[in-house]
Protein backbone atom coordinates (compact mmCIF):
# COMPACT_ATOMS: atom_id res chain seq x y z
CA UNK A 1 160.82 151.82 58.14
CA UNK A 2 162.50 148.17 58.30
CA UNK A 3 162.64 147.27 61.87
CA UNK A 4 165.61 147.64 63.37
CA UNK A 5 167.97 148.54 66.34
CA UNK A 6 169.95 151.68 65.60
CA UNK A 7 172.46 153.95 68.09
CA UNK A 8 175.23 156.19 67.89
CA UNK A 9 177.69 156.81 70.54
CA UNK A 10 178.02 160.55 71.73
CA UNK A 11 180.29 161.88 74.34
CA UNK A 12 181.24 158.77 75.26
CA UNK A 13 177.67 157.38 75.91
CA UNK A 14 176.15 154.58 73.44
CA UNK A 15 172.87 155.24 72.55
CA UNK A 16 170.63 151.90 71.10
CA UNK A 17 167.73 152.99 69.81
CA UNK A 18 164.67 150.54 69.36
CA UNK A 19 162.73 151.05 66.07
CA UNK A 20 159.75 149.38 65.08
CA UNK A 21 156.95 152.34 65.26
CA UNK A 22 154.46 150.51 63.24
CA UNK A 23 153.99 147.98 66.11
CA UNK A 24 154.91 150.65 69.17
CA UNK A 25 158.72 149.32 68.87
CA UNK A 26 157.76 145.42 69.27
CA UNK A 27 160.86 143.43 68.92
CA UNK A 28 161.20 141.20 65.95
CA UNK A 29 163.02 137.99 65.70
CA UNK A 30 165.88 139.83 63.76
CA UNK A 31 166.23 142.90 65.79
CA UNK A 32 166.84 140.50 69.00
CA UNK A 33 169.21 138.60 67.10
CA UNK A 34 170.92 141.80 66.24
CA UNK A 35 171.40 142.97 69.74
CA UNK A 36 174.15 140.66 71.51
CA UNK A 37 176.44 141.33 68.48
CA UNK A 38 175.61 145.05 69.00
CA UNK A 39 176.43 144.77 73.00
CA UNK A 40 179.26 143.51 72.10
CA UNK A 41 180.87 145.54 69.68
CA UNK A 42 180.16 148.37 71.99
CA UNK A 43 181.12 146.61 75.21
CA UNK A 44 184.86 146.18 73.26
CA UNK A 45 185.01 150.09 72.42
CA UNK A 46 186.99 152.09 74.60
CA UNK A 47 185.08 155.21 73.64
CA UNK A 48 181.74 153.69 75.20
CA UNK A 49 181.76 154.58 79.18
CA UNK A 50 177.62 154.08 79.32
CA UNK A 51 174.83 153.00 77.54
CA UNK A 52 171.02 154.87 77.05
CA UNK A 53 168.68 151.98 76.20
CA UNK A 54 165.41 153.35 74.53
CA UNK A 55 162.43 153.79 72.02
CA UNK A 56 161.78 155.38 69.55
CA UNK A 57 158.99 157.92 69.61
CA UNK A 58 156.64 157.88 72.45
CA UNK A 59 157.27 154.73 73.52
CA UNK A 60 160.05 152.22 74.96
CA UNK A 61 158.70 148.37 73.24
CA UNK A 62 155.20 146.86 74.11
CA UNK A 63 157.16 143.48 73.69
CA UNK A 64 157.72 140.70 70.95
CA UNK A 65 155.99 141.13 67.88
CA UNK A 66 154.53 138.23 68.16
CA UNK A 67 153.31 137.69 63.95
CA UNK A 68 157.44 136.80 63.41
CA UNK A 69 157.62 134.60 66.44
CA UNK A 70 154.30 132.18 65.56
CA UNK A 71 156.73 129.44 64.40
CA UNK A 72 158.54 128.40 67.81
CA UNK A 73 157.30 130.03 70.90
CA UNK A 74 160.19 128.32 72.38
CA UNK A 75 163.12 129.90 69.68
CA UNK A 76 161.50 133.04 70.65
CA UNK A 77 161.73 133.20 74.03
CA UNK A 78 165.31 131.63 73.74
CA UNK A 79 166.53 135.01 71.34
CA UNK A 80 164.61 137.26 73.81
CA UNK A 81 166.29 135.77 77.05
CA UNK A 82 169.74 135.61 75.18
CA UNK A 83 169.44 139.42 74.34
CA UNK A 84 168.11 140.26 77.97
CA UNK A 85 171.34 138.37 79.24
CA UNK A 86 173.77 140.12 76.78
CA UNK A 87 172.34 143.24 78.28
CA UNK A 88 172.63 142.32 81.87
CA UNK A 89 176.04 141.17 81.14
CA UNK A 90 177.45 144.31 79.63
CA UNK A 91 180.41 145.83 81.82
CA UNK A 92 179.54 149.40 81.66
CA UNK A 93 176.81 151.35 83.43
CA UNK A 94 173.32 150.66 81.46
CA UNK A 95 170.04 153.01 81.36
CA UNK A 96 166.81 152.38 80.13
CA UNK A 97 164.76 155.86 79.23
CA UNK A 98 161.46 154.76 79.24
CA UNK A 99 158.27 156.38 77.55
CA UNK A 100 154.97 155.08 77.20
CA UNK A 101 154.26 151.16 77.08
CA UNK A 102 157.45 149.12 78.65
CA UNK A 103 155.71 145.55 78.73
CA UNK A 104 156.36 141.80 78.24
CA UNK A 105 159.59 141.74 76.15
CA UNK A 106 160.65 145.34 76.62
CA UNK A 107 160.08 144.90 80.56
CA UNK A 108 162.75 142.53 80.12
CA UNK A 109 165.13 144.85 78.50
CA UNK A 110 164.51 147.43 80.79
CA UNK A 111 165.20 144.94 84.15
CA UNK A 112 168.35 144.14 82.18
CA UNK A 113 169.72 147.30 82.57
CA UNK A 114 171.63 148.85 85.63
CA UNK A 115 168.64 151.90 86.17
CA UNK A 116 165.92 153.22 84.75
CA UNK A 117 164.12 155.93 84.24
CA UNK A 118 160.74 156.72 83.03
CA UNK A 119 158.60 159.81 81.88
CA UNK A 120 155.41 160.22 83.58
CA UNK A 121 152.47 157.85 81.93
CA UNK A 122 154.62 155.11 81.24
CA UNK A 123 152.84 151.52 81.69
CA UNK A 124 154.86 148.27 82.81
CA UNK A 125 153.29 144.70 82.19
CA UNK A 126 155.28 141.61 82.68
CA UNK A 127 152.55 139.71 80.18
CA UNK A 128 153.49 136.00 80.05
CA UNK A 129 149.75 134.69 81.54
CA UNK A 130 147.96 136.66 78.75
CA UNK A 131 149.69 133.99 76.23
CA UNK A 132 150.12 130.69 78.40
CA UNK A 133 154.08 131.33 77.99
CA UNK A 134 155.92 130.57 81.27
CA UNK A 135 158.56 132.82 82.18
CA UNK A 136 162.21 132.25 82.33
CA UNK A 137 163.60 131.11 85.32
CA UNK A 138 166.44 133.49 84.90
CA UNK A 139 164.42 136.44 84.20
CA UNK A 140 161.82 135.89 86.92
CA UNK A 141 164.78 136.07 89.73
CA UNK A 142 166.18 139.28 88.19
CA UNK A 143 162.07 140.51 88.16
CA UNK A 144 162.25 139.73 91.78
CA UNK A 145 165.29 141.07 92.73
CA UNK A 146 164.15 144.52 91.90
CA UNK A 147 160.30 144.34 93.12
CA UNK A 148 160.49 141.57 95.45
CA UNK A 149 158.33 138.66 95.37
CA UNK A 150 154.94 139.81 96.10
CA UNK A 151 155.17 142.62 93.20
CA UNK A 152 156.81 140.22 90.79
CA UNK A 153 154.23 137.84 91.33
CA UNK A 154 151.43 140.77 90.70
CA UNK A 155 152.80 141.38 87.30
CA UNK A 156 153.22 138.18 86.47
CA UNK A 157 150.08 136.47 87.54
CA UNK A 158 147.89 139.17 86.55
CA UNK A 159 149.57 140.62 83.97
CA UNK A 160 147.66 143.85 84.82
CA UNK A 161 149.79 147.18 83.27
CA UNK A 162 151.20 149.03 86.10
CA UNK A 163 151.22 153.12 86.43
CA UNK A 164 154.84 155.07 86.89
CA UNK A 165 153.67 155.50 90.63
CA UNK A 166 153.51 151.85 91.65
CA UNK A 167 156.57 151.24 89.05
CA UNK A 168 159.04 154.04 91.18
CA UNK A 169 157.53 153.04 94.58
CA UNK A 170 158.19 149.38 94.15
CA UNK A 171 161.36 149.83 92.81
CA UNK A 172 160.99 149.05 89.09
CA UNK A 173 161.86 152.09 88.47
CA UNK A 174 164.71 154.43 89.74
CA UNK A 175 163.12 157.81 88.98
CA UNK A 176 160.33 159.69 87.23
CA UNK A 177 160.43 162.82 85.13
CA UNK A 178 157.62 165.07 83.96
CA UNK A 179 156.70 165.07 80.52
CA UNK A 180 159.57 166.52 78.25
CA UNK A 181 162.22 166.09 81.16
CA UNK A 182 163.69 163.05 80.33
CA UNK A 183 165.94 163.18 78.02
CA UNK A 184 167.52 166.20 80.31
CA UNK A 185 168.15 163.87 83.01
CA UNK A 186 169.25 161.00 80.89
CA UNK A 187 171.55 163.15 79.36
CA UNK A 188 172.72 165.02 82.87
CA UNK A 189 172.81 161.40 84.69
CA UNK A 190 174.59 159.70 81.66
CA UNK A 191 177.57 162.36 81.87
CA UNK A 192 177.76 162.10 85.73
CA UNK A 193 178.24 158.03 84.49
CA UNK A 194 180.69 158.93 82.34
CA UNK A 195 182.87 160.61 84.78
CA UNK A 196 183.40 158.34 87.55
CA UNK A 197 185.48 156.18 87.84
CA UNK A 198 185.08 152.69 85.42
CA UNK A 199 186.95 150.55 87.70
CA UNK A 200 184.28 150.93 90.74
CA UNK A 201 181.48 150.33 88.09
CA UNK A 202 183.08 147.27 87.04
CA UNK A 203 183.20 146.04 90.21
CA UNK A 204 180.65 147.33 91.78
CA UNK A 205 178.27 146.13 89.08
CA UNK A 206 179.85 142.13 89.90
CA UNK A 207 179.48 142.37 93.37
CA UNK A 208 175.57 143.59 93.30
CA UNK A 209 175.04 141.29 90.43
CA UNK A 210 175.48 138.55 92.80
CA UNK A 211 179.19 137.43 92.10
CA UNK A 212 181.27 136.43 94.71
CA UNK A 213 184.21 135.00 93.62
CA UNK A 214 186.32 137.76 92.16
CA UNK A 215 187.09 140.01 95.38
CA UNK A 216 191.34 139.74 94.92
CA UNK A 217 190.66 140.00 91.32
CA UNK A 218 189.57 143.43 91.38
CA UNK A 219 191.83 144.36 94.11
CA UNK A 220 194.46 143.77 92.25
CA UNK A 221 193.08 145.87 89.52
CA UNK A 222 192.44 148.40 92.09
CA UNK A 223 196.49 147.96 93.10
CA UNK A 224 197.62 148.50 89.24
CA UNK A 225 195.10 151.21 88.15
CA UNK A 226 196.31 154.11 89.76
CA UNK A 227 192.43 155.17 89.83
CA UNK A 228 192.53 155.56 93.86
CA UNK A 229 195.88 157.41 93.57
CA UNK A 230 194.01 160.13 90.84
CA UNK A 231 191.16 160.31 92.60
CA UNK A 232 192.38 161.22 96.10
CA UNK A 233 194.41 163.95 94.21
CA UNK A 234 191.83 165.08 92.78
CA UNK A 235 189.45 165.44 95.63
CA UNK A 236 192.53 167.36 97.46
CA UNK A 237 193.37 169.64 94.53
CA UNK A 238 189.71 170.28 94.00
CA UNK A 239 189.93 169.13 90.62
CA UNK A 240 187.99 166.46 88.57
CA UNK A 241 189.67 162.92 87.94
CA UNK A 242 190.86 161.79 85.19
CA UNK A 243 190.45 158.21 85.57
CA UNK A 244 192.48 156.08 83.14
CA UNK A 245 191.40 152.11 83.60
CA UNK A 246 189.00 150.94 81.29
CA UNK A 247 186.86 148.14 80.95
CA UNK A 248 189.43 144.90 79.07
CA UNK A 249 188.55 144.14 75.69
């Protein structure tokens, strides 16, 4: 099988599938090329509400595959940290459903998304020191903002794999299921996603991000959406909402 990034949206989730099973789903040059333009397309659809980031197979992507990326070291790292940022950047609710290896390039994919969730024996590496490559600045704050600086420097010193236990308890990871129970909860967490309300993701996923200058933006939004209005009748009526605002193209 070519190498590729595939997905299908279901029930108004987006699922992007990483394909590369001869190399345990190592990204190619071309597949992280492929996957701003992807974001975006799916980022513009008003039938997306969430997105399922994963592997295919038994495991999530042990990285860059590094025999398409001998030419520039430099190129390479600039495709992988523009796809990471495309990720990070997309205005929906984002999960990575991790299996098996999750290390160097894939680690990055998986910090760029909102949670994550792994399957028991999954391994994390953050792998830069086994190749003499230093890490983006960008992607070394977003490593510490989920692990804090002692752990982030761990990974990235060392470059030692990590065990689901010491990924959930230092925060790289959000939960972990038993073997065969994750694509359950993926599927169970990505419709609770889907029914909440878009305009608090939106926002929400600004503020924690860091930004601070759009406060009366999204209160006017909140003014004009008539989300707060639905969902206090709803919550009275003991009904679900119907939320209507959506993410602008």
């Amino acid at each position: 099988m070519e190498p590729q990034l595939s997905h299908q949206v279901t029930d108004s989730v987006a699922t992007v599938v990483i394909r590369h099973p001869a190399k345990r789903n190592a990204m190619t040059a071309a597949m992280w090329r492929s996957l701003p333009p992807l974001l975006e397309t799916l980022a513009a659809d008003p039938g997306v509400r969430a997105l399922v980031l994963t592997g295919e197979g038994g495991t999530f992507c042990a990285g860059a595959d590094i025999s398409t990326l001998q030419g520039s070291p430099e190129e390479a790292q600039t495709l992988a940290v523009a796809a990471e940022e495309a990720l990070a950047a997309f205005p929906k609710p984002t999960l990575a459903a991790i299996r098996g290896h999750c290390v160097g390039g894939g680690s990055q994919l998986a910090a760029a998304c909102d949670l994550r969730l792994a399957e028991e024996g999954a391994l994390f590496g953050v792998t830069p020191a086994k190749l003499g490559i230093v890490y983006p600045a960008s992607s070394t704050r977003r490593l510490v903002s989920l692990v804090g600086p002692a752990t982030a420097k761990y990974l990235l010193f060392s470059g030692e794999l990590i065990d689901t236990d010491r990924a959930l308890r230092t925060g790289l990871v959000d939960e972990v299921l038993p073997e065969g129970e994750l694509d359950k909860r993926v599927a169970e967490l990505s419709r609770v996603l889907v029914s909440r309300s878009q305009l608090t993701q939106a926002a929400a996923k600004e503020f924690a991000n860091g930004r601070t200058d759009r406060d009366a933006h999204w209160a006017e939004q909140a003014r004009g959406s008539g989300d707060t209005a639905e969902g206090v009748a709803a919550f009275l009526e003991r009904r679900q909402p119907r939320f209507t605002w959506s993410v602008p193209k």
